[in-house]
Protein backbone atom coordinates (compact mmCIF):
# COMPACT_ATOMS: atom_id res chain seq x y z
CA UNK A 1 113.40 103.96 -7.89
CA UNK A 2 111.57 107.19 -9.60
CA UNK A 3 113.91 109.85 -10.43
CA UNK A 4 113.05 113.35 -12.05
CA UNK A 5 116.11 115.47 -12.92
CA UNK A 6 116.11 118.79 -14.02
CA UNK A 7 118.79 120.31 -16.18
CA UNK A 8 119.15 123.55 -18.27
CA UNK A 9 118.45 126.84 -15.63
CA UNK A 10 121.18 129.48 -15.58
CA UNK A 11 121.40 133.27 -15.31
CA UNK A 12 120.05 135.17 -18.25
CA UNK A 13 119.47 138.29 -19.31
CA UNK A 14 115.73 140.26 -19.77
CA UNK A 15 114.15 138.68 -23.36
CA UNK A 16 116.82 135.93 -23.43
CA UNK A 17 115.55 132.20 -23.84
CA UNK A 18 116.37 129.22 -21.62
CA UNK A 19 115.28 125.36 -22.10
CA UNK A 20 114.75 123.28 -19.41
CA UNK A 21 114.97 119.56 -19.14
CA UNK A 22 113.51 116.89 -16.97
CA UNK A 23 114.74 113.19 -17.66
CA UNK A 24 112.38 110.28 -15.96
CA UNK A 25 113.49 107.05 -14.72
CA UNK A 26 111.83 104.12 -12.93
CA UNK A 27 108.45 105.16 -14.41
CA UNK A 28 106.64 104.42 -17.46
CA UNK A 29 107.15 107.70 -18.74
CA UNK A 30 104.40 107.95 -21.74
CA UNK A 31 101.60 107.16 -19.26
CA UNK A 32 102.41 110.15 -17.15
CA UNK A 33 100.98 113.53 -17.11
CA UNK A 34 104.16 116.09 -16.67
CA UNK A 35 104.01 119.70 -15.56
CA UNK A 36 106.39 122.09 -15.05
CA UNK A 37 106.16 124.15 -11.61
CA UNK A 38 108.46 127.22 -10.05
CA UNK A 39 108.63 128.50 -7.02
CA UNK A 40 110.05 132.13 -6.84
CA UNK A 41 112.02 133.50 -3.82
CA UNK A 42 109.70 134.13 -0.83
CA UNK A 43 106.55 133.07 -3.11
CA UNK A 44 104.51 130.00 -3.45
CA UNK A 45 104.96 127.48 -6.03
CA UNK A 46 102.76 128.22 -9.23
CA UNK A 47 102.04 125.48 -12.02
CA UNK A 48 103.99 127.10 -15.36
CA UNK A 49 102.95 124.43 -17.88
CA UNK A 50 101.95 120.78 -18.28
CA UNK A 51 101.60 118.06 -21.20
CA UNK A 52 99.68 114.92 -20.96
CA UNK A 53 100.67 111.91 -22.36
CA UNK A 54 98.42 112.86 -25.57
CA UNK A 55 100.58 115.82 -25.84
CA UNK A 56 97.86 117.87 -24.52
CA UNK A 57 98.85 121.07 -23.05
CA UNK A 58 98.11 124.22 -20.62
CA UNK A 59 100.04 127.28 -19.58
CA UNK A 60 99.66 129.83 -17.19
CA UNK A 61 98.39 133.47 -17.92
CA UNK A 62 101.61 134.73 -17.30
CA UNK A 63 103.72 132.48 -19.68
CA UNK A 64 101.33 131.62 -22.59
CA UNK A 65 102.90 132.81 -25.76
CA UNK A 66 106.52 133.13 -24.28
CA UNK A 67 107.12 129.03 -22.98
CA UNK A 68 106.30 126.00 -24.73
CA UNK A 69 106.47 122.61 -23.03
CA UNK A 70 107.03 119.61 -25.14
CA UNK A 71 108.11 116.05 -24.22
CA UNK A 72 110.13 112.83 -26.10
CA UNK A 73 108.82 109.99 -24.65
CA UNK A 74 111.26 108.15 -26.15
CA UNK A 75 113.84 109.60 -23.92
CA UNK A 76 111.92 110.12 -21.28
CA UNK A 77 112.53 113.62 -21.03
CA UNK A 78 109.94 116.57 -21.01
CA UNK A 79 111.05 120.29 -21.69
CA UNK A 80 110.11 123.79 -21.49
CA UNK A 81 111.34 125.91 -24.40
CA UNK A 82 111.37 130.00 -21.98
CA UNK A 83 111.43 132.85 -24.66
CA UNK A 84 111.57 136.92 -23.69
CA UNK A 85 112.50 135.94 -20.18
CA UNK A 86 111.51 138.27 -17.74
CA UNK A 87 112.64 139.48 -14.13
CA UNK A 88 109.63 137.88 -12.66
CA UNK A 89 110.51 134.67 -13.98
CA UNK A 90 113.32 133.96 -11.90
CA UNK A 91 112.41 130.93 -9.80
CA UNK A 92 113.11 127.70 -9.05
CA UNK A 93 112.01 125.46 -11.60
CA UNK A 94 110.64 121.53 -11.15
CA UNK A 95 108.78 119.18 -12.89
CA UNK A 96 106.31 116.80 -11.72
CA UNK A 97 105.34 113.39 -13.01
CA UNK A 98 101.41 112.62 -12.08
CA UNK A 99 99.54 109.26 -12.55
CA UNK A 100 96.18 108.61 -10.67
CA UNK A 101 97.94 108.41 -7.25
CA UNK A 102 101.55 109.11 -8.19
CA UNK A 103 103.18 111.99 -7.60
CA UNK A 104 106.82 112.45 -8.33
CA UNK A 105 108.94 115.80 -7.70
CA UNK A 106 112.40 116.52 -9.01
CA UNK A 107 115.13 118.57 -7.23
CA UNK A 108 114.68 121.80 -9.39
CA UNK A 109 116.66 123.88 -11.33
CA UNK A 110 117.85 127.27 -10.91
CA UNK A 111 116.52 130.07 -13.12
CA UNK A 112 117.89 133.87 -12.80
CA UNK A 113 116.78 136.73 -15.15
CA UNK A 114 118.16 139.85 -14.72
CA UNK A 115 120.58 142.64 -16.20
């Protein structure tokens, strides 16, 4: 059984710093593409940042320079490293684990930035 879950959202303050987590099971984790998606209130989900298996990497427009994603295969786990937070980052926060046909969600995680 595949299981993504996310760990590490929270309420934080304009410019703070967050880092998410997403810990894989039931899937041969290295061979996966993982990307990090949010979904703001009353918006439409938005790719954030992915990482191939190479350690290749994109970002949107609105994150590059702020968030870094990064990933331990070893554990299994990918991450996204959120500097100067901003109000319009608050969202729900997921990964996603990709392979040819396979497409795995996690739950989400909660992410609030405000004053």
């Amino acid at each position: 059984q595949v299981q993504l879950v996310e760990s590490g959202g929270g309420l934080v303050q304009p410019g703070g710093s967050l880092r998410l987590s997403c810990v894989a099971s039931g899937i041969s984790f290295s061979l996966y593409r993982m990307d990090w998606y949010r979904q703001p209130p009353g918006k439409q989900r938005e790719l954030v940042a992915g990482i191939t298996g190479g350690r290749s990497t994109n970002y949107a427009d609105s994150v590059k320079g702020r968030f870094t994603v990064s990933r331990d295969n070893a554990k299994k786990t990918v991450y996204l490293q959120m500097n100067s937070l901003k109000a319009e980052d608050t969202a729900v926060y997921c990964c996603n684990a990709g392979r040819s046909s396979d497409d795995y969600w996690g739950q989400g995680t909660q992410v609030a930035v405000s004053s």
